[in-house]
PDB file of N, CA and C in Angstrom:
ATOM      1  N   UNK A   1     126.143  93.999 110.374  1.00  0.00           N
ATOM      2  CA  UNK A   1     124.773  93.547 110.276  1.00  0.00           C
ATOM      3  C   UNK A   1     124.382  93.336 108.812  1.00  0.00           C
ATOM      4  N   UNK A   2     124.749  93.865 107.942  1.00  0.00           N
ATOM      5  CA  UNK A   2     124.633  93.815 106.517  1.00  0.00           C
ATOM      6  C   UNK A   2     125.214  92.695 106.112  1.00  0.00           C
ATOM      7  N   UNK A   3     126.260  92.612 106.205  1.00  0.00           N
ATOM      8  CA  UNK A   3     127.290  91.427 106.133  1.00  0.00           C
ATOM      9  C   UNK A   3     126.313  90.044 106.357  1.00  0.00           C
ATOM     10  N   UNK A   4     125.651  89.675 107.428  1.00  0.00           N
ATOM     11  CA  UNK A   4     125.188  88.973 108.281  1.00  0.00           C
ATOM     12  C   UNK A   4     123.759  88.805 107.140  1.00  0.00           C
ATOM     13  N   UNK A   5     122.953  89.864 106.972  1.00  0.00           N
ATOM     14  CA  UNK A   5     121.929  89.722 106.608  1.00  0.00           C
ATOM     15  C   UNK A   5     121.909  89.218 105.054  1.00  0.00           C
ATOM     16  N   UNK A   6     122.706  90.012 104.452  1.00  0.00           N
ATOM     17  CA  UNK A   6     123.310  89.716 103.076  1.00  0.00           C
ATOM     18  C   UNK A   6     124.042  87.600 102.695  1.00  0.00           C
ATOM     19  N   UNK A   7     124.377  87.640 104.081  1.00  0.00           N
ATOM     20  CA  UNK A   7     124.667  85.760 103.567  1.00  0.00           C
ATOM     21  C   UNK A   7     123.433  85.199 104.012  1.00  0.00           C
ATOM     22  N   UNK A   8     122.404  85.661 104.809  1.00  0.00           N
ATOM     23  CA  UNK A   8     121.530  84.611 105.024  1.00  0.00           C
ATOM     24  C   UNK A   8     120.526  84.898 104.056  1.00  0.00           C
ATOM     25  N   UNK A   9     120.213  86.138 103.335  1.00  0.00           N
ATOM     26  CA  UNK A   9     119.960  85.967 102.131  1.00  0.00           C
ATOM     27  C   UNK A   9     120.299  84.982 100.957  1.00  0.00           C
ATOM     28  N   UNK A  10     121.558  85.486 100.742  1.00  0.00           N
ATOM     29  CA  UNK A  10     122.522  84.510  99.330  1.00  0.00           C
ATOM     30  C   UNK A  10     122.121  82.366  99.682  1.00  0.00           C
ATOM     31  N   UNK A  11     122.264  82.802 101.238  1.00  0.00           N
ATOM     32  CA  UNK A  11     121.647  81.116 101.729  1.00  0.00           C
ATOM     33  C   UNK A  11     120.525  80.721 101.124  1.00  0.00           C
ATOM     34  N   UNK A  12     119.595  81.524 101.746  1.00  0.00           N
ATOM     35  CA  UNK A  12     117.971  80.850 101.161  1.00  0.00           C
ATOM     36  C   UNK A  12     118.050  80.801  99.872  1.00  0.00           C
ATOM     37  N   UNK A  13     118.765  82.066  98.809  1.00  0.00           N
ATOM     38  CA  UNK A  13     118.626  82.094  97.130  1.00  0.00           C
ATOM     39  C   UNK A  13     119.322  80.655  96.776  1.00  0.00           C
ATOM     40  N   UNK A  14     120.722  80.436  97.541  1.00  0.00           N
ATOM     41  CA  UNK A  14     121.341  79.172  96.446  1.00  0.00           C
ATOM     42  C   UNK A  14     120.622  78.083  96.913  1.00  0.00           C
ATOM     43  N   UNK A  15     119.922  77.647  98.392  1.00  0.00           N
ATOM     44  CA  UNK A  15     118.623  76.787  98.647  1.00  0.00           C
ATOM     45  C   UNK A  15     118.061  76.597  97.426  1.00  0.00           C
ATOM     46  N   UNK A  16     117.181  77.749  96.813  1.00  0.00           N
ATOM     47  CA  UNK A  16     115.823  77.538  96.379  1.00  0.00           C
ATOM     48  C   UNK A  16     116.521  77.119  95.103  1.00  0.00           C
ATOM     49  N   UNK A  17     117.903  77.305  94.502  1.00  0.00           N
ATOM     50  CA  UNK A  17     118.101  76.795  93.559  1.00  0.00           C
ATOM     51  C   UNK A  17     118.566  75.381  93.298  1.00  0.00           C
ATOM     52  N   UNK A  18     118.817  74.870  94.446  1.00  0.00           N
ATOM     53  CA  UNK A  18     119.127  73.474  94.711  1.00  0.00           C
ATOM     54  C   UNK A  18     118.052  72.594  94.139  1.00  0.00           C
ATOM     55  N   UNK A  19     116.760  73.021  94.923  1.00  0.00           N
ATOM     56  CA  UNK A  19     115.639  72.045  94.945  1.00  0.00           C
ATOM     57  C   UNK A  19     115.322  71.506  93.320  1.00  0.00           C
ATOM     58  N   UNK A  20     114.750  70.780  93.506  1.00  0.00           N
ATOM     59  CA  UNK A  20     114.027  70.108  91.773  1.00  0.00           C
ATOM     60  C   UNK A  20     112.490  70.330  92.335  1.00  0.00           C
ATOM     61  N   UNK A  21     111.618  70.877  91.436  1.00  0.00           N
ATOM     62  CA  UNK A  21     110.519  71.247  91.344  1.00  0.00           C
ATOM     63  C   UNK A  21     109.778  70.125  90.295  1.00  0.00           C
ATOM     64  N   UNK A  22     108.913  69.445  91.443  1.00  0.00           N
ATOM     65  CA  UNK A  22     108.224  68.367  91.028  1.00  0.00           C
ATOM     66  C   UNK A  22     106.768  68.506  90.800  1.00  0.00           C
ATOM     67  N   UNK A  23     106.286  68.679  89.553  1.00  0.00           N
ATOM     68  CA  UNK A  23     104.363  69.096  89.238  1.00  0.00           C
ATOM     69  C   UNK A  23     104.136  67.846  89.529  1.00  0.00           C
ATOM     70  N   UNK A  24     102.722  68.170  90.458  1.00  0.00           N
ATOM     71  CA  UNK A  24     101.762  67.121  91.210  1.00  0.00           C
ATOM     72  C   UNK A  24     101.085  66.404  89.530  1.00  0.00           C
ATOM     73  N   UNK A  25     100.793  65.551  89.435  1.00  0.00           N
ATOM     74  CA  UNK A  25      99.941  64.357  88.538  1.00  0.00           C
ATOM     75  C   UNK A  25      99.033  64.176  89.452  1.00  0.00           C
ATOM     76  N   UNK A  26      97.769  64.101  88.308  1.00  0.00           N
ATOM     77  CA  UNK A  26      96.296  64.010  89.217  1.00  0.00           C
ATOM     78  C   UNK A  26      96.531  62.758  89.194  1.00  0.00           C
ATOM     79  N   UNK A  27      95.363  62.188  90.486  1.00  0.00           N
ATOM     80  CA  UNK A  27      95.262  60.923  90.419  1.00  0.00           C
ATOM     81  C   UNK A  27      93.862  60.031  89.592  1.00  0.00           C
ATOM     82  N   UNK A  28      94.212  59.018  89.716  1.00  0.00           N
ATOM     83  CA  UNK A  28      92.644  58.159  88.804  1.00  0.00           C
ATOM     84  C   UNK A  28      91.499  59.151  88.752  1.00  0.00           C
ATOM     85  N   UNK A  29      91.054  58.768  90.139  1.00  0.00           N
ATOM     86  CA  UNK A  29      89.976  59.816  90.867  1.00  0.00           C
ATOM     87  C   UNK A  29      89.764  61.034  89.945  1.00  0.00           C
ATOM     88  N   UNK A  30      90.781  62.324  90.247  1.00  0.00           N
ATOM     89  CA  UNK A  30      91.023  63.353  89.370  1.00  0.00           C
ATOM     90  C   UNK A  30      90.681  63.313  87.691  1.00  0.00           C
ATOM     91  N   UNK A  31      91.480  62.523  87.339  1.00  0.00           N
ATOM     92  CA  UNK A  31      91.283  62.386  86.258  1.00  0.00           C
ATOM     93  C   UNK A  31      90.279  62.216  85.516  1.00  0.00           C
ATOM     94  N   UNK A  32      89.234  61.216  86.084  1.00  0.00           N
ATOM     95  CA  UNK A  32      87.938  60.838  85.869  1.00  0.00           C
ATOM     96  C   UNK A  32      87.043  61.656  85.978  1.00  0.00           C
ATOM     97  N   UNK A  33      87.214  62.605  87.418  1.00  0.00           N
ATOM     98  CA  UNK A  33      86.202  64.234  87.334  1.00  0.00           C
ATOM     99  C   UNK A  33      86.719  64.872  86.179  1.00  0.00           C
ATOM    100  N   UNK A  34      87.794  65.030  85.951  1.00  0.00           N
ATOM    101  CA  UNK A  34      87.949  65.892  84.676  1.00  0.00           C
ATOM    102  C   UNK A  34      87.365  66.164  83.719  1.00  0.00           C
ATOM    103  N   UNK A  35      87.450  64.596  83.292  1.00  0.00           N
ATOM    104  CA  UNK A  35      87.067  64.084  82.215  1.00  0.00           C
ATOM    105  C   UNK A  35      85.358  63.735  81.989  1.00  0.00           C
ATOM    106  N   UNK A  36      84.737  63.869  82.999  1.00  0.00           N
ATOM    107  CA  UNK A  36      83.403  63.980  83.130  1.00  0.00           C
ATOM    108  C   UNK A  36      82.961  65.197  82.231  1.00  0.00           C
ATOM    109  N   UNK A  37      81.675  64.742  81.303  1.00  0.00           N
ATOM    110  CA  UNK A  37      81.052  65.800  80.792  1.00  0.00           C
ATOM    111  C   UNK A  37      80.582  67.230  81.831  1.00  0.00           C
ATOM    112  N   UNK A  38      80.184  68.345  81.300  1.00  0.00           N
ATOM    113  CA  UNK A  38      80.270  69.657  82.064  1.00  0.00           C
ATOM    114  C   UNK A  38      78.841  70.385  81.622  1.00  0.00           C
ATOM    115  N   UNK A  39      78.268  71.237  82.187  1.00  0.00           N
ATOM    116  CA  UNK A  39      77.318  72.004  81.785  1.00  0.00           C
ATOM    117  C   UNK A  39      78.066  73.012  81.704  1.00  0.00           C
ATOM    118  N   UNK A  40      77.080  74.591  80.972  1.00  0.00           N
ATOM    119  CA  UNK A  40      76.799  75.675  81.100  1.00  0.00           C
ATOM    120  C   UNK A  40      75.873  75.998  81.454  1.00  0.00           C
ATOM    121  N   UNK A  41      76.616  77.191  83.142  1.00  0.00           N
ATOM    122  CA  UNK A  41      75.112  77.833  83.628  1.00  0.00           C
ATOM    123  C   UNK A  41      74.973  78.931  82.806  1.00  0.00           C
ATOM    124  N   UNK A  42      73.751  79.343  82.614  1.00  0.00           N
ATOM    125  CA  UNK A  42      73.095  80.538  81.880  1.00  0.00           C
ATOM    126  C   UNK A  42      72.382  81.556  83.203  1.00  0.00           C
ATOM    127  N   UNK A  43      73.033  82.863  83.237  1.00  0.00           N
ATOM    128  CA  UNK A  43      72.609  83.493  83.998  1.00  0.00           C
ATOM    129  C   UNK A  43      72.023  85.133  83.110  1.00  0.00           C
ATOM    130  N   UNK A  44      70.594  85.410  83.469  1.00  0.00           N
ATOM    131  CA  UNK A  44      69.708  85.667  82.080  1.00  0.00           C
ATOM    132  C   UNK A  44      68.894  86.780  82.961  1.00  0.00           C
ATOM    133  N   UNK A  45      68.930  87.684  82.869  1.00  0.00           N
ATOM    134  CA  UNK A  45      67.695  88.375  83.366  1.00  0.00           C
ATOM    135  C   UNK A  45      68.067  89.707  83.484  1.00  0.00           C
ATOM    136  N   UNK A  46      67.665  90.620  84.587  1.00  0.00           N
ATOM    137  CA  UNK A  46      67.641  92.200  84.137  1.00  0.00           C
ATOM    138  C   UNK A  46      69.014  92.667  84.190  1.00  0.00           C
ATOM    139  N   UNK A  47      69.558  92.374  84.633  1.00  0.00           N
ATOM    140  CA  UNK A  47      71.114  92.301  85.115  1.00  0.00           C
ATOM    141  C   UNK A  47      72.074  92.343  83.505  1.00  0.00           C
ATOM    142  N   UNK A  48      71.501  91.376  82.334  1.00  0.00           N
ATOM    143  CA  UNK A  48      72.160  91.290  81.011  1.00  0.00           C
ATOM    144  C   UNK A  48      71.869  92.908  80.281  1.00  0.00           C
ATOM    145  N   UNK A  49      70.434  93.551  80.887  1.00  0.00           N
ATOM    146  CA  UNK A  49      70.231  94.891  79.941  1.00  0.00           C
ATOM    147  C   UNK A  49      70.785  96.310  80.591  1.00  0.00           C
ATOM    148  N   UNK A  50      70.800  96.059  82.540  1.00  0.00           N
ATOM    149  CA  UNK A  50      71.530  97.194  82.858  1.00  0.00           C
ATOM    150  C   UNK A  50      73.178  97.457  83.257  1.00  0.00           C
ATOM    151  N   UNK A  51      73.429  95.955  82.588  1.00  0.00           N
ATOM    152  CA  UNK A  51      74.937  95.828  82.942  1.00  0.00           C
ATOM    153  C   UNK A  51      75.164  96.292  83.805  1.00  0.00           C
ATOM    154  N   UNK A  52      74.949  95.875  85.170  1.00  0.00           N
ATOM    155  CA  UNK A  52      75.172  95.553  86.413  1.00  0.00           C
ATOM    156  C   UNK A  52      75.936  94.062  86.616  1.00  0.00           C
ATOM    157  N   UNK A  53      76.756  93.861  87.697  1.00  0.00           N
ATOM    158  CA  UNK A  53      77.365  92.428  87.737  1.00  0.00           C
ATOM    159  C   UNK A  53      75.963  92.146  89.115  1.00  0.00           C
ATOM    160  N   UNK A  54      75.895  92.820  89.876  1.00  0.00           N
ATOM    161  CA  UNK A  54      74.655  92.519  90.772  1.00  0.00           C
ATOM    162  C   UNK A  54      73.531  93.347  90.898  1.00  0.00           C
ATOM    163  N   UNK A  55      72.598  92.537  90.409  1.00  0.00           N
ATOM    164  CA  UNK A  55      71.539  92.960  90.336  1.00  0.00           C
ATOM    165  C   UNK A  55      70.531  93.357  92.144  1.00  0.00           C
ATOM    166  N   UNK A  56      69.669  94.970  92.557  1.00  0.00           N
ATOM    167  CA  UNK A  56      69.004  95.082  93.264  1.00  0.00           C
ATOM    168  C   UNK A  56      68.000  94.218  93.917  1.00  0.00           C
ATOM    169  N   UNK A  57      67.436  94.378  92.380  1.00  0.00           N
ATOM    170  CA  UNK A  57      65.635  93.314  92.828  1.00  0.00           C
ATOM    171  C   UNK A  57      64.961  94.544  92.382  1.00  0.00           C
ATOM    172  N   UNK A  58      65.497  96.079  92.496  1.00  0.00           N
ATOM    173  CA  UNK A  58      64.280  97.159  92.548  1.00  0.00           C
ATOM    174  C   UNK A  58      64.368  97.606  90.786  1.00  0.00           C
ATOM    175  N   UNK A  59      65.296  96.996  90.101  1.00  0.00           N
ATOM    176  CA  UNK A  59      65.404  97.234  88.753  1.00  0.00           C
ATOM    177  C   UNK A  59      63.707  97.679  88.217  1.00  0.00           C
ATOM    178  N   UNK A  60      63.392  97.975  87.086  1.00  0.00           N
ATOM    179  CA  UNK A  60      61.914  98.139  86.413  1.00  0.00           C
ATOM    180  C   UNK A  60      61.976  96.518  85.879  1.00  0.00           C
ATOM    181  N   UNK A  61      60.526  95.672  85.798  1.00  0.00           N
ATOM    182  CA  UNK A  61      60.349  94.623  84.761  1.00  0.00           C
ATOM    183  C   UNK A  61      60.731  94.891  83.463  1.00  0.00           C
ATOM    184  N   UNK A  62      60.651  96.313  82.865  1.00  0.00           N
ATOM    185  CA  UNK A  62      60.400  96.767  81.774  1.00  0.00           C
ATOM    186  C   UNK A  62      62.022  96.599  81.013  1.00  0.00           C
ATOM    187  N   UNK A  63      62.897  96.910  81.531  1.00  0.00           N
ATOM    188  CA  UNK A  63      64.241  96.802  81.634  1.00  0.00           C
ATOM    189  C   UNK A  63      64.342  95.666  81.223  1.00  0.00           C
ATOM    190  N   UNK A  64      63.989  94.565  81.557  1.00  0.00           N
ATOM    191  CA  UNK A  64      64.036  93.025  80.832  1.00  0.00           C
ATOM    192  C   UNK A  64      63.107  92.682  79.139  1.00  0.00           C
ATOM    193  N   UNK A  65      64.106  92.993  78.245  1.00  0.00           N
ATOM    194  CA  UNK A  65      62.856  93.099  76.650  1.00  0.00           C
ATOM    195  C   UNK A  65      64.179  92.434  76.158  1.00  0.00           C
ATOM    196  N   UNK A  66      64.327  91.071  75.855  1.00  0.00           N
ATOM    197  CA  UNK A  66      64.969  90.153  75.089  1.00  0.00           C
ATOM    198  C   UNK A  66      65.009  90.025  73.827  1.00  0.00           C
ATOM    199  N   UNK A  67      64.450  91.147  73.015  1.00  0.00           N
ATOM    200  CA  UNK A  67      64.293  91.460  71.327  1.00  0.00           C
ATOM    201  C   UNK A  67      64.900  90.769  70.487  1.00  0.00           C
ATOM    202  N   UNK A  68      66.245  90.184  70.831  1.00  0.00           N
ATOM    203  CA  UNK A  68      66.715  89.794  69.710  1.00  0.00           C
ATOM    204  C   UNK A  68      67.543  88.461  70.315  1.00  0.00           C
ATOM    205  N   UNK A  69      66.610  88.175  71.327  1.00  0.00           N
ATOM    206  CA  UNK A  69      67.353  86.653  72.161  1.00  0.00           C
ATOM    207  C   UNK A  69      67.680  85.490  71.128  1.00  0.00           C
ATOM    208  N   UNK A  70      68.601  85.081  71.174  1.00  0.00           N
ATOM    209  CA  UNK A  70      69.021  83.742  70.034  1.00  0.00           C
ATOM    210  C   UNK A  70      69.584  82.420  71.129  1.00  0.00           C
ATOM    211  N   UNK A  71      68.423  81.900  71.631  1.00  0.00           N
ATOM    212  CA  UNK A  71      68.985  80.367  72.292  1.00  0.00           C
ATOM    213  C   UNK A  71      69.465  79.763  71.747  1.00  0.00           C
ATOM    214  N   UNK A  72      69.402  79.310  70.781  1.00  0.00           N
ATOM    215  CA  UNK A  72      70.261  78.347  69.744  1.00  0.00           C
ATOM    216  C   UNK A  72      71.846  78.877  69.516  1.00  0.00           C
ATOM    217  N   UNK A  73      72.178  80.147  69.968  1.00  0.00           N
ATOM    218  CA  UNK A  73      73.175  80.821  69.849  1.00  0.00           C
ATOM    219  C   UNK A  73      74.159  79.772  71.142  1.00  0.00           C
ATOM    220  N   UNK A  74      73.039  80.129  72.370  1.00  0.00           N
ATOM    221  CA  UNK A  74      73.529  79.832  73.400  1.00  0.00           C
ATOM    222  C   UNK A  74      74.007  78.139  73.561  1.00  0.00           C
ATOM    223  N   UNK A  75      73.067  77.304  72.668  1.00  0.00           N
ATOM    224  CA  UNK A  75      73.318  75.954  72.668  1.00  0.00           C
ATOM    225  C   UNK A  75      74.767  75.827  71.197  1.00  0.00           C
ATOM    226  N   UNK A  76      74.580  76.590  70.365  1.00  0.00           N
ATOM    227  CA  UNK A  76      75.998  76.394  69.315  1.00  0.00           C
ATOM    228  C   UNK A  76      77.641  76.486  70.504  1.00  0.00           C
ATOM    229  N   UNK A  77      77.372  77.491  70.909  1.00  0.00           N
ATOM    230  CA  UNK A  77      78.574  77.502  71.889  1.00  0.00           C
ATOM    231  C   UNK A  77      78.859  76.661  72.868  1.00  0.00           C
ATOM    232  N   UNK A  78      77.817  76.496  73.769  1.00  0.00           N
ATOM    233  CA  UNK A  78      77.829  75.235  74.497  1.00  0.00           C
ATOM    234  C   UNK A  78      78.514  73.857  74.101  1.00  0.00           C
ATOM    235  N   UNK A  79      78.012  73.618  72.644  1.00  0.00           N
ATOM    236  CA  UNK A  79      78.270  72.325  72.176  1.00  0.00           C
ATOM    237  C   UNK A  79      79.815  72.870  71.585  1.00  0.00           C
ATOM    238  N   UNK A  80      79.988  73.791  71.037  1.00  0.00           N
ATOM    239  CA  UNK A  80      81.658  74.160  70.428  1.00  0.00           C
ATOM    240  C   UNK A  80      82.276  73.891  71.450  1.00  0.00           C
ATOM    241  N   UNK A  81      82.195  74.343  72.937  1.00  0.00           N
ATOM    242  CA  UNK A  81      82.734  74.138  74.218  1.00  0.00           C
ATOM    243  C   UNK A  81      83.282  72.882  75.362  1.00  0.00           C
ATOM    244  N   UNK A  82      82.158  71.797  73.904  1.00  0.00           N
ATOM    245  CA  UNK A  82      82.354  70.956  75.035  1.00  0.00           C
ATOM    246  C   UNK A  82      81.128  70.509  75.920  1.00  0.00           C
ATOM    247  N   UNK A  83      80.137  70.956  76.035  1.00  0.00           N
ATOM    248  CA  UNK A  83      79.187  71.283  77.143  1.00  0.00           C
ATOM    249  C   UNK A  83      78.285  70.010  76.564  1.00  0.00           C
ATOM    250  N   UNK A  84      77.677  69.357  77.703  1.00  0.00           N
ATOM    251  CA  UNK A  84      76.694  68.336  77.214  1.00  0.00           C
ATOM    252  C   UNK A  84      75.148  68.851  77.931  1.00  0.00           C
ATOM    253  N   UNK A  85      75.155  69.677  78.944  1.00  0.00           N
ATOM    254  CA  UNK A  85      73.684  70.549  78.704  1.00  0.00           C
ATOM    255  C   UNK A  85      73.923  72.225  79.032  1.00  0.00           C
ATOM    256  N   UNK A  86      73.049  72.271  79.303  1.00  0.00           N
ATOM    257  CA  UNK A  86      73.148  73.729  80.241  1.00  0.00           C
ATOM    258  C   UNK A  86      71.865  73.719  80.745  1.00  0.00           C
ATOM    259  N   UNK A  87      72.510  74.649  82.406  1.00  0.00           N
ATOM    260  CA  UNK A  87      71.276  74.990  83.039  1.00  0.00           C
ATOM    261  C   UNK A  87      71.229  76.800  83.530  1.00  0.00           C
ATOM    262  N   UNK A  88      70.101  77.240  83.180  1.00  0.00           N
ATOM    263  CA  UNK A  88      69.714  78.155  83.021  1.00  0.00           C
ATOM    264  C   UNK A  88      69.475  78.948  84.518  1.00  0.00           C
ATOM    265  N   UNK A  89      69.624  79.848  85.158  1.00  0.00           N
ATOM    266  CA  UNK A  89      69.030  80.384  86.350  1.00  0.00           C
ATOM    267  C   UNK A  89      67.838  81.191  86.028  1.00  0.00           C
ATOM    268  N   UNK A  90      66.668  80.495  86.434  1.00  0.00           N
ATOM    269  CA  UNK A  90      65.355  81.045  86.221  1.00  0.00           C
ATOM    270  C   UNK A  90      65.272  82.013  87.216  1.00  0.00           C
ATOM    271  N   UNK A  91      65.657  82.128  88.112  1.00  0.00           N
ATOM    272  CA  UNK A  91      65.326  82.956  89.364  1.00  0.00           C
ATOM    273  C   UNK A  91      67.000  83.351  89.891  1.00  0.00           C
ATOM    274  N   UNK A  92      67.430  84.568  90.009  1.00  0.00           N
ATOM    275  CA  UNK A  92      68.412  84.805  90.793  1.00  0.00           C
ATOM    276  C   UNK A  92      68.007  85.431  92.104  1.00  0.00           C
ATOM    277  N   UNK A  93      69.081  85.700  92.846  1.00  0.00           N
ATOM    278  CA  UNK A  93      69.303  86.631  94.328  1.00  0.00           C
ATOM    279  C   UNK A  93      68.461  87.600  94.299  1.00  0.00           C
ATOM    280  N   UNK A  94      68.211  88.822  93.013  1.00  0.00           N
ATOM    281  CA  UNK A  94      67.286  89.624  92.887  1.00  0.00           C
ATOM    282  C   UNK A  94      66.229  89.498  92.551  1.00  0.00           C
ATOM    283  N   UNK A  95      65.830  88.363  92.286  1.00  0.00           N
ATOM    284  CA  UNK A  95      64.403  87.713  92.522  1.00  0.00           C
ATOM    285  C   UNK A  95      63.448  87.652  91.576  1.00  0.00           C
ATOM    286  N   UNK A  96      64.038  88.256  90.454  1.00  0.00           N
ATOM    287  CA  UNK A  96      63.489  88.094  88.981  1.00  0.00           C
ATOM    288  C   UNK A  96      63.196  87.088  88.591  1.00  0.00           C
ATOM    289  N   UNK A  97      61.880  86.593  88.091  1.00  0.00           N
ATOM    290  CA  UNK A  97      61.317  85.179  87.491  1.00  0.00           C
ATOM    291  C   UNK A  97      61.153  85.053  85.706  1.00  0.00           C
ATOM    292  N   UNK A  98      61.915  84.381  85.731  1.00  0.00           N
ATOM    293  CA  UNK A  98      61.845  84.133  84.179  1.00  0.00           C
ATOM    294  C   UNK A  98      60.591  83.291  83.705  1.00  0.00           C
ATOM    295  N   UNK A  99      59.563  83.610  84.552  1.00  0.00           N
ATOM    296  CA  UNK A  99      58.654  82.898  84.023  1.00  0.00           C
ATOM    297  C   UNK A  99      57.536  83.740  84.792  1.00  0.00           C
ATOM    298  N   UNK A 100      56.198  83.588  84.575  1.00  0.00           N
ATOM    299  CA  UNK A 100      54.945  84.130  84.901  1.00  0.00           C
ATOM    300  C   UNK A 100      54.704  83.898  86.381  1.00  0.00           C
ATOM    301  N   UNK A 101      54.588  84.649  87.539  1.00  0.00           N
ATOM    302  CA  UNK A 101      54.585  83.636  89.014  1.00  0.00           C
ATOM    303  C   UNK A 101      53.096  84.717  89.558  1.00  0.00           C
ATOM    304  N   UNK A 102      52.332  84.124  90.067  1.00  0.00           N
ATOM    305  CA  UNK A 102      51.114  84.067  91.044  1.00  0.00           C
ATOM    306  C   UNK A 102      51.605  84.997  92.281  1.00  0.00           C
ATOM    307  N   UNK A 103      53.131  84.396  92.873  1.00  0.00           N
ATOM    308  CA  UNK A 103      53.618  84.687  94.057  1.00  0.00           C
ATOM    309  C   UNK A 103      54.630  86.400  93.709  1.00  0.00           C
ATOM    310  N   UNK A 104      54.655  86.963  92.726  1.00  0.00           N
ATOM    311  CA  UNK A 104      55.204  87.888  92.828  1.00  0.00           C
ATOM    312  C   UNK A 104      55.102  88.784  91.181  1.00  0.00           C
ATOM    313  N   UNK A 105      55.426  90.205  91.337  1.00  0.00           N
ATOM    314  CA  UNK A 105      55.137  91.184  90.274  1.00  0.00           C
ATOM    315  C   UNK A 105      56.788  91.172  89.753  1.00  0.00           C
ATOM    316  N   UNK A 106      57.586  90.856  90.026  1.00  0.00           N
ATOM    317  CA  UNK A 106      59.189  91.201  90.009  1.00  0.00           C
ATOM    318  C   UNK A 106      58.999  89.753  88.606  1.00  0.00           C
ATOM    319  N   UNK A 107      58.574  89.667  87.376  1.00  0.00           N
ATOM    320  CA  UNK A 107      58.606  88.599  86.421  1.00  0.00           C
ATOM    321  C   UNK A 107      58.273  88.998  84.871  1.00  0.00           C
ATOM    322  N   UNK A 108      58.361  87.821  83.950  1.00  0.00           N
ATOM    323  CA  UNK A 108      58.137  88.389  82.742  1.00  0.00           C
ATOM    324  C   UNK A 108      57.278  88.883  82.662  1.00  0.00           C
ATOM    325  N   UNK A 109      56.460  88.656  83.178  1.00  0.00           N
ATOM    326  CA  UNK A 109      54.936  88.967  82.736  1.00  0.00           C
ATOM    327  C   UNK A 109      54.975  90.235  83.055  1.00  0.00           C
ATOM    328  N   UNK A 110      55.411  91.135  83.821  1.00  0.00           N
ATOM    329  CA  UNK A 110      55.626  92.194  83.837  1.00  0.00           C
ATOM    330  C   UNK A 110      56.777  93.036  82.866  1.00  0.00           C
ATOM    331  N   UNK A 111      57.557  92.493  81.935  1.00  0.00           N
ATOM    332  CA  UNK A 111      58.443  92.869  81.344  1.00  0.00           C
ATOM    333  C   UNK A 111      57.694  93.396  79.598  1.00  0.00           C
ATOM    334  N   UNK A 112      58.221  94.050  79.694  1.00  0.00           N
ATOM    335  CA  UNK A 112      58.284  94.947  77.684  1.00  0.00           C
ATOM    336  C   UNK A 112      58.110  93.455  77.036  1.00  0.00           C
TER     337      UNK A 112
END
């Protein structure tokens, strides 16, 4: 049984060395998405101060204090990168508003 199992092994190994291994080439199509300019998303909110990868929602507003935020930081890299805009997530899953909202207390306006 060894015997047996041992050549149909050595089979498949000198197989796989037979073959020629051919890398796929994108096509036109491909190429052209590629080559399409790209954004950066910016994902910004309480989640950057409690280093969490997912944020609750029940975090404090206060927890969000951007003291020493440098956007222009964020647009130098962008453009070193390659990037022709970026878009920002004003609102994630945890429901934090990067902006002042009527419809909820979970926002800057509540933040340090």
């Amino acid at each position: 049984m060894k015997i047996l199992f041992t050549s149909i092994c050595l089979c498949f190994q000198m197989a796989g060395f037979t073959q020629t291994y051919v890398q796929p080439l994108p096509n036109a199509k491909q190429l052209s998405w590629q080559n399409k300019p790209f954004y950066l998303f910016i994902h910004f909110g309480p989640n950057t101060f409690t280093d969490l990868e997912w944020g609750k929602g029940s975090e404090k507003e206060e927890v969000f204090n951007p003291v020493a935020l440098d956007c222009r930081q964020w647009c130098r890299i962008a453009k070193a990168a390659g990037a022709t805009g970026i878009v920002i997530t004003a609102k994630h899953h945890d429901g934090f508003c990067l902006w002042p909202s009527a419809y909820s207390k979970h926002t800057v306006a509540q933040s340090s």
